[in-house]
Protein backbone atom coordinates (compact mmCIF):
# COMPACT_ATOMS: atom_id res chain seq x y z
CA UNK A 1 0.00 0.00 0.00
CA UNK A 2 1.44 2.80 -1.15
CA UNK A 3 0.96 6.46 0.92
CA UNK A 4 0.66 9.70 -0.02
CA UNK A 5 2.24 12.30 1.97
CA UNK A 6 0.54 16.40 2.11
CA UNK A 7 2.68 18.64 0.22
CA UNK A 8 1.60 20.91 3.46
CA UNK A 9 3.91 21.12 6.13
CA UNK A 10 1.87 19.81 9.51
CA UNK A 11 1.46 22.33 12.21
CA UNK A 12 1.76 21.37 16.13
CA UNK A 13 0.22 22.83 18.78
CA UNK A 14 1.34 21.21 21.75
CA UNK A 15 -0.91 22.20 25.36
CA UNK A 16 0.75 21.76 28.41
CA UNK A 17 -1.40 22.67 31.72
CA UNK A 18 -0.04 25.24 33.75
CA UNK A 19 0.33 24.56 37.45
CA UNK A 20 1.78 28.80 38.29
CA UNK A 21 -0.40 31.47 38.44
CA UNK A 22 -2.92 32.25 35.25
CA UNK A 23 -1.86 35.22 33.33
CA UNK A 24 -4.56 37.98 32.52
CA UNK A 25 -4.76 40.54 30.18
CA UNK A 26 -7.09 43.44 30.96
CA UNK A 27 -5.61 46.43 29.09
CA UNK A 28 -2.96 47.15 26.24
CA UNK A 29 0.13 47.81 28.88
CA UNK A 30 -0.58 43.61 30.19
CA UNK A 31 -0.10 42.62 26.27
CA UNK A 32 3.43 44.46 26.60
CA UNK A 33 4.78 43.55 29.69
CA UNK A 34 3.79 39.95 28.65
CA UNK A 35 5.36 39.83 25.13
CA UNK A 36 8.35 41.58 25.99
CA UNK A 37 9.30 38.92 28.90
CA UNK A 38 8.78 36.44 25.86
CA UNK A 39 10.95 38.07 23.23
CA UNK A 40 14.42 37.12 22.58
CA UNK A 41 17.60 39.48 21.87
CA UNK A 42 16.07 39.59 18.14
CA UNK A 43 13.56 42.29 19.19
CA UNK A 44 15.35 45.10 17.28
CA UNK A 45 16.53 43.44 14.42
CA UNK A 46 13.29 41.77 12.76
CA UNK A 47 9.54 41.67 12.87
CA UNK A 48 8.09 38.56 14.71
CA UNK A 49 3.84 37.86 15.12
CA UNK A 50 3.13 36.49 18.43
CA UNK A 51 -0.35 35.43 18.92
CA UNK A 52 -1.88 35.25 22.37
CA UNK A 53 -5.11 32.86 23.02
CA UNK A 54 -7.43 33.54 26.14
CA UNK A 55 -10.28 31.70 27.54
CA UNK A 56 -13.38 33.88 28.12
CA UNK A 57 -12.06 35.30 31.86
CA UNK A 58 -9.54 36.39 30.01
CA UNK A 59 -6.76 34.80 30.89
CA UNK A 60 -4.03 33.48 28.38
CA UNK A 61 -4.26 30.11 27.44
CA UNK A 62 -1.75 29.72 25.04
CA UNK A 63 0.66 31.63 22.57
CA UNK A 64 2.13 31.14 19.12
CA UNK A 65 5.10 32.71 17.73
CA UNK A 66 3.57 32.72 14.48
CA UNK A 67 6.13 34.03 12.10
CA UNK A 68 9.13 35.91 11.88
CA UNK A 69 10.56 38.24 8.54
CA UNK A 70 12.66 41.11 7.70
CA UNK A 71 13.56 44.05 9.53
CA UNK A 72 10.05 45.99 7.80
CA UNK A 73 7.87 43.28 7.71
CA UNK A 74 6.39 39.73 8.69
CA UNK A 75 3.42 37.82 7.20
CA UNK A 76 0.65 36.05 8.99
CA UNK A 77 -1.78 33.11 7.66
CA UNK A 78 -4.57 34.10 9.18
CA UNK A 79 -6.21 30.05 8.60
CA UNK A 80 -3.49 28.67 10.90
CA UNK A 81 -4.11 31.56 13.42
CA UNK A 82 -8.09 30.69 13.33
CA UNK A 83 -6.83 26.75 13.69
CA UNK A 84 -4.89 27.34 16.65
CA UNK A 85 -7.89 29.36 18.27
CA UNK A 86 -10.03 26.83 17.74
CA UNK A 87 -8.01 23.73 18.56
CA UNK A 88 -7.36 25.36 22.00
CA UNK A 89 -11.17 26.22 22.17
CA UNK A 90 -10.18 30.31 22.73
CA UNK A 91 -12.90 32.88 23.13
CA UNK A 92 -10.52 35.28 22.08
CA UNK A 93 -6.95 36.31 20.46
CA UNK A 94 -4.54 39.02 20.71
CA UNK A 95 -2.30 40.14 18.07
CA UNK A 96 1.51 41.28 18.98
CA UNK A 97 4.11 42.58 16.77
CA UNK A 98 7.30 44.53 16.99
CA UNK A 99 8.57 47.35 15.08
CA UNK A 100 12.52 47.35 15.31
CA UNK A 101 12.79 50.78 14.07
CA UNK A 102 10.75 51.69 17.50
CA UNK A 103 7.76 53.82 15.22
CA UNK A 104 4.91 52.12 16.64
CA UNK A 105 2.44 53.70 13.85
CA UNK A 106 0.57 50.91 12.44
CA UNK A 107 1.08 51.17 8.83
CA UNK A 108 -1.59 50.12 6.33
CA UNK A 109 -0.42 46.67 5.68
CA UNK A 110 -0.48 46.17 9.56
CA UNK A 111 -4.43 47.78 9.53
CA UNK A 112 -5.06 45.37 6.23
CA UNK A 113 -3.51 42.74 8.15
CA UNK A 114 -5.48 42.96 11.32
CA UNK A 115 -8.98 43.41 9.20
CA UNK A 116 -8.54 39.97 7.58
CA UNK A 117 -7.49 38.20 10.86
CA UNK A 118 -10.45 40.16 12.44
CA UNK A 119 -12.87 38.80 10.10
CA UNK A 120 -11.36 35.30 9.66
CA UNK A 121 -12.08 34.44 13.75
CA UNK A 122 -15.04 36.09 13.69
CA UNK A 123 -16.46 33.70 11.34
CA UNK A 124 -15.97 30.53 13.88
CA UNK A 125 -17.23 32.83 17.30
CA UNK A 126 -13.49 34.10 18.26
CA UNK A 127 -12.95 37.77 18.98
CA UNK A 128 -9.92 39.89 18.07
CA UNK A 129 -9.28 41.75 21.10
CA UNK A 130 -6.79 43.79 20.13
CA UNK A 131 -3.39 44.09 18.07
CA UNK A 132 -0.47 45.46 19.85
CA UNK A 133 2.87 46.29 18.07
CA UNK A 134 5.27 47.29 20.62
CA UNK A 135 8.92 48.42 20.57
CA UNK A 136 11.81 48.52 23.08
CA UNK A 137 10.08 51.53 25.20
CA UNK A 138 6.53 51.61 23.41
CA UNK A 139 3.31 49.91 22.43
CA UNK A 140 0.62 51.08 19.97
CA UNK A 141 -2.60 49.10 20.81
CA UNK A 142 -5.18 49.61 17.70
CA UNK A 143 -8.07 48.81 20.24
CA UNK A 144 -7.43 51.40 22.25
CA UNK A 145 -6.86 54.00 19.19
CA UNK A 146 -10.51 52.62 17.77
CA UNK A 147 -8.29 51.04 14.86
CA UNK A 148 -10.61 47.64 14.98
CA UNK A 149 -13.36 47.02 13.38
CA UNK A 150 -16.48 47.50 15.47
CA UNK A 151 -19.01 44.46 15.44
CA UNK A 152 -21.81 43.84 17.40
């Protein structure tokens, strides 16, 4: 019997319970603290996507480092960030991103960007909470700048 093998690289999300204290994120300056205890000494030199997953109290459940690209840009697939929501069953999902230049300005590929992902999870019941891109001394939360799209 012969097999055929998916031309598709597998993705693995691996869940591991946490026995410390649960992790909650209740405003923009959480999302920063958080991500920049998880960075590593690349965080001025290229743009990395970390994706946060919380259960409905709000607490994190989970993260991704979801890609990583130049020193102007990263991509995202927004159908393995809606997988990984829904294989860990998350209400919701935060976006993080770094600018190494330290300009935390969303541009308009980050706002086109956020849209899609926005729209993709909403689809399957999963809200975008936010999208934070953060530098060394900085964050720029488009939630709290009204830079989401509003649903009901």
């Amino acid at each position: 019997m012969t097999e055929l093998k998916s031309l598709v690289g597998e993705v693995y999300l691996a869940y591991k319970p946490r026995t410390s204290k649960k992790v909650k994120v209740g405003h923009p300056s959480d999302v920063y603290f958080y991500a920049k205890k998880l960075w590593d000494d690349t965080f001025g030199i290229n743009e990395k996507m970390l994706i946060l997953f919380l259960n409905r109290a709000g607490n994190i459940i989970g993260y991704n480092w979801h890609s990583s690209g130049s020193t102007s840009g990263t991509l995202i697939d927004r159908k393995i960030i809606v997988k990984m929501a829904l294989d860990l069953l998350a209400a919701s999902v935060i976006m993080v991103h770094n600018h190494p230049s330290g300009n935390t300005e969303p541009s308009d590929t980050d706002l086109r960007m956020t849209n899609e992902v926005q729209e993709a999870l909403e689809l399957m019941g999963i809200r975008l909470l936010d999208h934070v891109i953060v530098s060394h001394d900085n964050y720029y939360s488009l939630d709290a700048e009204n830079k989401l799209i509003k649903t009901t």
